[in-house]
C-alpha atoms as a PDB file:
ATOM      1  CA  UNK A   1       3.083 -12.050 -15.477  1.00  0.00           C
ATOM      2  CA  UNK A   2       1.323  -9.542 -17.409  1.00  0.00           C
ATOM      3  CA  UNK A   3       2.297  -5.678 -15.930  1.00  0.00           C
ATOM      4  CA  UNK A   4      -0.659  -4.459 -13.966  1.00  0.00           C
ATOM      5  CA  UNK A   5      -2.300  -2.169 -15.874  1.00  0.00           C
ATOM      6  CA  UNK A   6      -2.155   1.427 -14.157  1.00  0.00           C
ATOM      7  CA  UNK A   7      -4.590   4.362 -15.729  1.00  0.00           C
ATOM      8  CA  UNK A   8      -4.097   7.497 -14.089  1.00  0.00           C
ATOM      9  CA  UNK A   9      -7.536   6.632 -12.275  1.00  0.00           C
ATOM     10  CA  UNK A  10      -7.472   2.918 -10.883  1.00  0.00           C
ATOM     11  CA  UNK A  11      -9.332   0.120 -12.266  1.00  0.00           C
ATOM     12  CA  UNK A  12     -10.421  -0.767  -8.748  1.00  0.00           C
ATOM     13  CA  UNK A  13     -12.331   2.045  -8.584  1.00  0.00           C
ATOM     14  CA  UNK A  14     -14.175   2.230 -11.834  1.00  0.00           C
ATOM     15  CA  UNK A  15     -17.318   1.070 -10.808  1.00  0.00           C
ATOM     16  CA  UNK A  16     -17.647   2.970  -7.530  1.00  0.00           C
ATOM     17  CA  UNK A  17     -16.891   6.107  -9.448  1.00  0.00           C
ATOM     18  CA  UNK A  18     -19.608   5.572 -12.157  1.00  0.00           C
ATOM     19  CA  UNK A  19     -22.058   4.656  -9.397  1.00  0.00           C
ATOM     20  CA  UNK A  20     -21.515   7.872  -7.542  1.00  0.00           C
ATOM     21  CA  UNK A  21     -21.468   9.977 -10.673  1.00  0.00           C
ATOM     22  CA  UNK A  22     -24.918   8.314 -11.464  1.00  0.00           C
ATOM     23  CA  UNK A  23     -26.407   8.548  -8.492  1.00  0.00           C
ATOM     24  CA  UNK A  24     -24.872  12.410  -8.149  1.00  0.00           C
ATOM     25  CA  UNK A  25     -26.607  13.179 -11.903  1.00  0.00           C
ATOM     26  CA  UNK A  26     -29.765  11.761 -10.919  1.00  0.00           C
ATOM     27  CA  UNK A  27     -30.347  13.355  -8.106  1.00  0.00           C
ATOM     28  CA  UNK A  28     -29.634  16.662 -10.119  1.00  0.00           C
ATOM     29  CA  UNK A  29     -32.628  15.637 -12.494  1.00  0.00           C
ATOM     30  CA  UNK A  30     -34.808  14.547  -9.623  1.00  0.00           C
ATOM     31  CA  UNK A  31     -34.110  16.601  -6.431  1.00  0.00           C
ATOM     32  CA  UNK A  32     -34.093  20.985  -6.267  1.00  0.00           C
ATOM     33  CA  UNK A  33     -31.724  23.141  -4.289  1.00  0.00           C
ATOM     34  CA  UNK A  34     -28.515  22.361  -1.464  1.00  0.00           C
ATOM     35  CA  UNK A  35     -29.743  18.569  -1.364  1.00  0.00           C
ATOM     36  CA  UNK A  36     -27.546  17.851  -4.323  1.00  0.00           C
ATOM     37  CA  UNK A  37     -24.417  18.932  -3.116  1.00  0.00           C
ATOM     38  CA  UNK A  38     -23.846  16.369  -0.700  1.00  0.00           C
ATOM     39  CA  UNK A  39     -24.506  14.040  -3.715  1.00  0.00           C
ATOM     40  CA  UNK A  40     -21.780  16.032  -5.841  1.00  0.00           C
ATOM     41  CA  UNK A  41     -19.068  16.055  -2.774  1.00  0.00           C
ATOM     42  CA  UNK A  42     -19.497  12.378  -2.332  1.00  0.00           C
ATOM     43  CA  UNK A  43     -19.042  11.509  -6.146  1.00  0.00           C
ATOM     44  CA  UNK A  44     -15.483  13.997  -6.586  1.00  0.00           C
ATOM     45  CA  UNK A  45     -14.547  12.012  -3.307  1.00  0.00           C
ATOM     46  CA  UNK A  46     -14.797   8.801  -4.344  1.00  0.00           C
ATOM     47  CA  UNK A  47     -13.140   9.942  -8.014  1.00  0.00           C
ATOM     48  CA  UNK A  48      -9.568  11.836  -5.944  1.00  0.00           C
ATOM     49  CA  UNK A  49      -9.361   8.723  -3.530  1.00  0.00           C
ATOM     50  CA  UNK A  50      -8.934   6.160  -6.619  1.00  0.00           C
ATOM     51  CA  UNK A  51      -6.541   8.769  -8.628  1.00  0.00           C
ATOM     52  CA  UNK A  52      -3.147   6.972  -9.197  1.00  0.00           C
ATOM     53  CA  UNK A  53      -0.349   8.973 -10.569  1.00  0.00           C
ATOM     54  CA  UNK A  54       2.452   7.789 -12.641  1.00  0.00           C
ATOM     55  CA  UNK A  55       5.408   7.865 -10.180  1.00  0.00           C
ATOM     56  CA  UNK A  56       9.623   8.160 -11.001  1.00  0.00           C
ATOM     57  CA  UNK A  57      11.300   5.374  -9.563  1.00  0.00           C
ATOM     58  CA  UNK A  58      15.054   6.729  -7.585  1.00  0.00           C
ATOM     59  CA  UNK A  59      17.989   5.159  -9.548  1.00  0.00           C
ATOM     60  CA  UNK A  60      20.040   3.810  -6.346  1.00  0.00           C
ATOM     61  CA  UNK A  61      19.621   0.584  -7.013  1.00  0.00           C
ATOM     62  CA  UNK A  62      19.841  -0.186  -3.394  1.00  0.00           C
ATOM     63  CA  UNK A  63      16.995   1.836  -2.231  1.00  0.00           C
ATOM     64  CA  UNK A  64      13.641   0.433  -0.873  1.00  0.00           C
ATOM     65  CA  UNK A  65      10.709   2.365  -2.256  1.00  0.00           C
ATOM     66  CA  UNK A  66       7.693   3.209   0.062  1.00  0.00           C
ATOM     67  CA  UNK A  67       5.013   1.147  -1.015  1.00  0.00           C
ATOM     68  CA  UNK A  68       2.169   3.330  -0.042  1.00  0.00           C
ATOM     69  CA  UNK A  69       1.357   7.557   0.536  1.00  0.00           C
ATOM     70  CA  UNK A  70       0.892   8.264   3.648  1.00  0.00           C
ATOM     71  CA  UNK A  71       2.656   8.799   6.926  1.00  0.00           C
ATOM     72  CA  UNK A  72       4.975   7.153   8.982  1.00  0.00           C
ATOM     73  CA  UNK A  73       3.337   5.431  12.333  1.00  0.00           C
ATOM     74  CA  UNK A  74       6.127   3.059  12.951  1.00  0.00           C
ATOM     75  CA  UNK A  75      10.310   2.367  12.836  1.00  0.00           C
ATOM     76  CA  UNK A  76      11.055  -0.379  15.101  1.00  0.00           C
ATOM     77  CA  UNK A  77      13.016  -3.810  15.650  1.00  0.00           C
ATOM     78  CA  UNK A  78      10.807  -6.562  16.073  1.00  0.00           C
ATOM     79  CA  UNK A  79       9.985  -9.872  15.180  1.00  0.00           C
ATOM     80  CA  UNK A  80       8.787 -10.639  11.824  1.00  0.00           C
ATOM     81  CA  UNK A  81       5.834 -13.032  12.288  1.00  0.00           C
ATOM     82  CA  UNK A  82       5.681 -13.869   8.365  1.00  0.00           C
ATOM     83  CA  UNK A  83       9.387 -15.282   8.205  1.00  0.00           C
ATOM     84  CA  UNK A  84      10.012 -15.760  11.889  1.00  0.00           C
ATOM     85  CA  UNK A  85      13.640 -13.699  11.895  1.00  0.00           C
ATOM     86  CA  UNK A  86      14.441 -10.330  13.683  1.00  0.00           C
ATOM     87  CA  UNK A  87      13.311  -7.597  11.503  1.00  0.00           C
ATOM     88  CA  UNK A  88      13.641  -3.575  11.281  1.00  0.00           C
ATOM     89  CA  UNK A  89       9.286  -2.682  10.749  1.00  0.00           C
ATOM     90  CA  UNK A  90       8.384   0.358   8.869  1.00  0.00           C
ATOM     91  CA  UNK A  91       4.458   1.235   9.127  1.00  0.00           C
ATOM     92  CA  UNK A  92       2.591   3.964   6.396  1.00  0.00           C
ATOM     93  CA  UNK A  93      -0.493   5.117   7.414  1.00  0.00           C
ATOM     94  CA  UNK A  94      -2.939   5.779   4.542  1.00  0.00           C
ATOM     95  CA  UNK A  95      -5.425   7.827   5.696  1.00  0.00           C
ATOM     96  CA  UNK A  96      -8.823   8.514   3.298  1.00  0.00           C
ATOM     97  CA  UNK A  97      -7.512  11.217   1.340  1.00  0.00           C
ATOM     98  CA  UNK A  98      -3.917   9.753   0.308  1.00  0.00           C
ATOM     99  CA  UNK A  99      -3.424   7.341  -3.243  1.00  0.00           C
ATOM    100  CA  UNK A 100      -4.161   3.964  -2.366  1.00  0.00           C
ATOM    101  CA  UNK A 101      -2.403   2.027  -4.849  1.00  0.00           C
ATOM    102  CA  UNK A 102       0.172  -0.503  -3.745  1.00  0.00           C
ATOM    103  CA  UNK A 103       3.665  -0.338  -5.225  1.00  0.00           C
ATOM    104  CA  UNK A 104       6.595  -2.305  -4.638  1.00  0.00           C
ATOM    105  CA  UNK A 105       9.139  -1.275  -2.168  1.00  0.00           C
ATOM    106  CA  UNK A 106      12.138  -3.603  -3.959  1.00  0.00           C
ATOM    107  CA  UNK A 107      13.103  -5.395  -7.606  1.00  0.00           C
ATOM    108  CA  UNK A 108      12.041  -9.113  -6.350  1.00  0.00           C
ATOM    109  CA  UNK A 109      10.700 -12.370  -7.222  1.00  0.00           C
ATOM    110  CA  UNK A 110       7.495 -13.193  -4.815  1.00  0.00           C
ATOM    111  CA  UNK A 111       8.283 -16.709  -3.172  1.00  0.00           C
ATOM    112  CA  UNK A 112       5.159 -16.365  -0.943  1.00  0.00           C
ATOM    113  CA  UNK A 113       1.283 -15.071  -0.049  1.00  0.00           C
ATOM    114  CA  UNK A 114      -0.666 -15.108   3.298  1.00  0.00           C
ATOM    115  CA  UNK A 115      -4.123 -13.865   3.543  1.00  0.00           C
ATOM    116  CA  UNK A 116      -5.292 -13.487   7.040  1.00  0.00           C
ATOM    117  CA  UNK A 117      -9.325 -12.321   8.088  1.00  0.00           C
ATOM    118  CA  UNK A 118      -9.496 -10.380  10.556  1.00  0.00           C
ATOM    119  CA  UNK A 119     -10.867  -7.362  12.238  1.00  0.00           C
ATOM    120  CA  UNK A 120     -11.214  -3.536  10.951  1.00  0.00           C
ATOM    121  CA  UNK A 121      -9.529  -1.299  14.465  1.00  0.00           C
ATOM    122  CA  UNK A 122      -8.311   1.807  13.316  1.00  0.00           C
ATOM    123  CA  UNK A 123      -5.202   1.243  11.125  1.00  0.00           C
ATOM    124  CA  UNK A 124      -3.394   4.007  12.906  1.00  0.00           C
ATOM    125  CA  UNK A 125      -2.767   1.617  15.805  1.00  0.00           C
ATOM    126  CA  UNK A 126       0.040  -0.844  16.266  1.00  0.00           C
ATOM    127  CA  UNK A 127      -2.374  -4.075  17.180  1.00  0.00           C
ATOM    128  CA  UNK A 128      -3.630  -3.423  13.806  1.00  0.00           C
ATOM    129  CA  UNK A 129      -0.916  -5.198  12.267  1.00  0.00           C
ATOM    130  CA  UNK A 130      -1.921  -8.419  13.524  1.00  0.00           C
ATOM    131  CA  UNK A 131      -5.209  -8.045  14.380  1.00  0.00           C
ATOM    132  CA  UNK A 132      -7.077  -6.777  11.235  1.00  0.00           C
ATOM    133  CA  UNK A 133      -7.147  -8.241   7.823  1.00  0.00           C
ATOM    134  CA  UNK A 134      -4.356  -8.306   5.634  1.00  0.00           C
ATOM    135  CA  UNK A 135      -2.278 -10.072   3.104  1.00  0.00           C
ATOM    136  CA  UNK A 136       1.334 -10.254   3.492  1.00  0.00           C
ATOM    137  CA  UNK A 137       3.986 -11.019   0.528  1.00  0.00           C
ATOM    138  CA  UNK A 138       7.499 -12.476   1.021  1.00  0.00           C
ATOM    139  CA  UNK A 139       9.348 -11.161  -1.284  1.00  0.00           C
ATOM    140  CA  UNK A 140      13.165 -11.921  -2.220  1.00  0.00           C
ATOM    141  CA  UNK A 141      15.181  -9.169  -3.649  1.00  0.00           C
ATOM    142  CA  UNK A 142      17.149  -9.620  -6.420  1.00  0.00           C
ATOM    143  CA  UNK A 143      20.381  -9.163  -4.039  1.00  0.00           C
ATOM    144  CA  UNK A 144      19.214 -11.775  -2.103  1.00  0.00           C
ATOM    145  CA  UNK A 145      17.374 -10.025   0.950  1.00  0.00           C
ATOM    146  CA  UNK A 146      14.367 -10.690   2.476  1.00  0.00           C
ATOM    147  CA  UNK A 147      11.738  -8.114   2.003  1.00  0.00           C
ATOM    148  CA  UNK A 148       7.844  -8.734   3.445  1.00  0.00           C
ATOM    149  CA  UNK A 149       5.466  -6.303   2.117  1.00  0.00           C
ATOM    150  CA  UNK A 150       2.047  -6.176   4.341  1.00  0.00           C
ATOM    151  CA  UNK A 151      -1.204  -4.467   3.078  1.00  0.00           C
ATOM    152  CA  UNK A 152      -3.541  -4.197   6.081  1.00  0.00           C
ATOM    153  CA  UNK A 153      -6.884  -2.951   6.454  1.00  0.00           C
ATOM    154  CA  UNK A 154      -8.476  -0.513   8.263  1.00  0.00           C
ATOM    155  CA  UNK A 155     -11.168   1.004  10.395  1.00  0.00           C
ATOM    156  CA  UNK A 156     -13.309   1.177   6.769  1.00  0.00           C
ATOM    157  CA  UNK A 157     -11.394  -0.590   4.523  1.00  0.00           C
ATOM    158  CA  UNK A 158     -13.524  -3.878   3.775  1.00  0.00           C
ATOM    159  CA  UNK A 159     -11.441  -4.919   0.690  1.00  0.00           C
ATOM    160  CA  UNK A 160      -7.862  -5.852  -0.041  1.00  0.00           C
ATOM    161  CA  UNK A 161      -6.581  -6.156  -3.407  1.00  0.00           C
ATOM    162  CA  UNK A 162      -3.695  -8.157  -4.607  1.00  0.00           C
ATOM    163  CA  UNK A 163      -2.531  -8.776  -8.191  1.00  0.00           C
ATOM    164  CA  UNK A 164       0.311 -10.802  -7.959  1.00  0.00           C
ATOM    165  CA  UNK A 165       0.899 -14.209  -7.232  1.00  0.00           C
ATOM    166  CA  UNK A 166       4.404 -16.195  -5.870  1.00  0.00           C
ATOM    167  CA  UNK A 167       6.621 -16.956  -8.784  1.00  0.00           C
ATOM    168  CA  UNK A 168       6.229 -13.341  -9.964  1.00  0.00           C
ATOM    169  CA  UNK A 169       9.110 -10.879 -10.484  1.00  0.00           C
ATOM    170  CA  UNK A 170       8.149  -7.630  -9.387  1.00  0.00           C
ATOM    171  CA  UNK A 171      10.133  -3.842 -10.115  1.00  0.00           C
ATOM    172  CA  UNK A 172      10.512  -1.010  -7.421  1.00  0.00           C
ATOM    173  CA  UNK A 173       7.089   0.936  -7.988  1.00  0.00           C
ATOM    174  CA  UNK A 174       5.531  -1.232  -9.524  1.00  0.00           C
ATOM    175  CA  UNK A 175       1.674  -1.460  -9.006  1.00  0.00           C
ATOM    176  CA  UNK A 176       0.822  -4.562  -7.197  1.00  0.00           C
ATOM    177  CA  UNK A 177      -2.668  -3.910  -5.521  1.00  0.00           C
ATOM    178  CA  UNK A 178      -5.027  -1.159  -4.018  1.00  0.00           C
ATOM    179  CA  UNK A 179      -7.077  -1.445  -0.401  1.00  0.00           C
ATOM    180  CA  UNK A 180      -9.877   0.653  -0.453  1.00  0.00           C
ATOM    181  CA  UNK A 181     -10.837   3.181   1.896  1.00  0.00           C
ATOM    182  CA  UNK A 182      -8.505   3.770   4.509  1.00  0.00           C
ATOM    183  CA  UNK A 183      -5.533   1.272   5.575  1.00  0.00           C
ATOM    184  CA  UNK A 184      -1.617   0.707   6.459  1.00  0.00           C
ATOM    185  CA  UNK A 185       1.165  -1.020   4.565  1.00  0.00           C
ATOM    186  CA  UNK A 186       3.841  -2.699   6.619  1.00  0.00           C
ATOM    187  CA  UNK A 187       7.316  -3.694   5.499  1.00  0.00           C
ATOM    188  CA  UNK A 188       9.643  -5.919   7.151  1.00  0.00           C
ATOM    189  CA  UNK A 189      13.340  -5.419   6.283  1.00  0.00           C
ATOM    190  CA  UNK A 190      16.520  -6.895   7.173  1.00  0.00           C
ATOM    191  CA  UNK A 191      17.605  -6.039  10.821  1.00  0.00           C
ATOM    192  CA  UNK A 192      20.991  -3.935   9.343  1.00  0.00           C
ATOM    193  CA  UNK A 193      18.970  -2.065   6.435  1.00  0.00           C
ATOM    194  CA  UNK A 194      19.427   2.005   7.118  1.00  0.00           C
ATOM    195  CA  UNK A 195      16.369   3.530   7.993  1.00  0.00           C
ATOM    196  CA  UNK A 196      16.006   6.587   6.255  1.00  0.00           C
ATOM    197  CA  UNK A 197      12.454   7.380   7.697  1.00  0.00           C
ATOM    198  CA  UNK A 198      11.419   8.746  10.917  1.00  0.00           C
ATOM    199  CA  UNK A 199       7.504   8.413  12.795  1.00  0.00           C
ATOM    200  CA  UNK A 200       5.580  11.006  11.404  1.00  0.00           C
ATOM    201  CA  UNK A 201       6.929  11.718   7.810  1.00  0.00           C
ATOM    202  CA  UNK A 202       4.954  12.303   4.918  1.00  0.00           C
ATOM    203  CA  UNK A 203       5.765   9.899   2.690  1.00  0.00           C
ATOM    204  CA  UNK A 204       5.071   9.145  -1.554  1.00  0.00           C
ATOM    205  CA  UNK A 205       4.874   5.725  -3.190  1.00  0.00           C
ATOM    206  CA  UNK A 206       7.806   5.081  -5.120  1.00  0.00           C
ATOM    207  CA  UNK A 207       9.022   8.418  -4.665  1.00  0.00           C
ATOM    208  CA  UNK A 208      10.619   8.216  -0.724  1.00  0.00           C
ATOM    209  CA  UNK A 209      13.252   6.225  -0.235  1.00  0.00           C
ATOM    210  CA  UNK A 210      12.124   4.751   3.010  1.00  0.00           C
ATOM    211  CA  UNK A 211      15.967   2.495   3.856  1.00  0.00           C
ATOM    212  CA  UNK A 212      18.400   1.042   2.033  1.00  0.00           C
ATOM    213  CA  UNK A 213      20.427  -2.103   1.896  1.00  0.00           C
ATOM    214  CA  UNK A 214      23.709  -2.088   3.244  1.00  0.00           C
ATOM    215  CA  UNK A 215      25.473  -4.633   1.485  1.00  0.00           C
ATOM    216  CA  UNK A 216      24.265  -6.589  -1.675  1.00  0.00           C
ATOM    217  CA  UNK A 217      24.080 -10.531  -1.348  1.00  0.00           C
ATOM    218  CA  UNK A 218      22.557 -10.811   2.231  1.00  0.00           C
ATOM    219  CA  UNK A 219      19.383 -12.773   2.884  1.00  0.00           C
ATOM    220  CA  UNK A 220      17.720 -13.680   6.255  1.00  0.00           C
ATOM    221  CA  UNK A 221      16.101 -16.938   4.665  1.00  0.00           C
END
């Protein structure tokens, strides 16, 4: 698979930003006084939430990545409806003004890729897991763990984006797929993984160690 390309400023959002931009210039040419500004504050908006930083990936080879920016709405032992096995679930909230770039929480080959239609409740809430759309990955870590990475959407997110398809091998941090405007990411890890997240933390893609794997060479599946 060909790396996913990752300018500083998403692909994704490319055409939204030169739409905004055009309609903020013309409406400089065409309209006098405070009427432009709102035009001005929507187009640096819509240019910040597509920004997408180059990130440095922790060297513990055992440590699972946050996959998203945001905060931390849930840490809890549940079933994993994806792979059907008892689970630890870790929930980041992205909320409109956080990157939304998706980025690998483990080094993994994907073995499988559910897309599910759904609704658009506020992410923030925990029915939104399984309630709104989303796309879930099942990914299996090079140590042999079972890792599934969830984007879900939100109260006005009306787009997921994934990249990758099963049979890839993906790298901790690396760029997988953007949901724009507004969302969650959910990750389902092995029930004895160490948690090193609590709800509400502040958390950075790639940069936060969210848990890490006890032992190498343990899979659920």
């Amino acid at each position: 698979m060909a790396h996913y390309p990752h300018p500083i400023i998403a692909r994704e959002g490319w055409p939204h930003i030169a739409i905004a931009f055009t309609a903020a210039l013309g409406a400089t040419l065409l309209i006098d006084g405070p009427w432009v500004i709102p035009f001005w504050v929507i187009a640096v908006f819509v240019l910040q939430f597509f920004r997408d930083p180059p990130r440095e990936v922790p060297a513990n080879r055992n440590a699972i990545l946050a996959p998203a920016d945001g905060r931390i709405v849930a840490v809890e032992k549940i079933q994993d409806p994806y792979l059907e096995r008892e689970a630890v679930k870790v929930s980041v909230f992205m909320n409109v003004f956080n990157v939304h770039s998706n980025r690998s929480p483990v080094d993994g080959v994907v073995r499988e890729k559910w897309y599910f239609p759904g609704k658009f409740i506020n992410a923030d809430l925990p029915k939104a897991s399984l309630e709104n759309e989303r796309n879930a990955l099942w990914i299996k870590a090079d140590n042999g763990a079972d890792v599934t990475c969830v984007q879900v959407a939100g109260l006005i997110a009306k787009r997921i984006l994934c990249h990758v398809s099963p049979g890839d091998h993906l790298e901790r941090g690396q760029r997988f797929g953007f949901i724009r405007f507004g969302s969650r990411v959910d990750v389902y890890l092995p029930p004895d993984t160490k948690i090193n997240v609590n709800i509400g933390d502040k958390v950075s893609a790639t940069s936060t160690v969210l848990a890490e794997f006890r032992e190498e060479g343990k899979a659920a599946h």
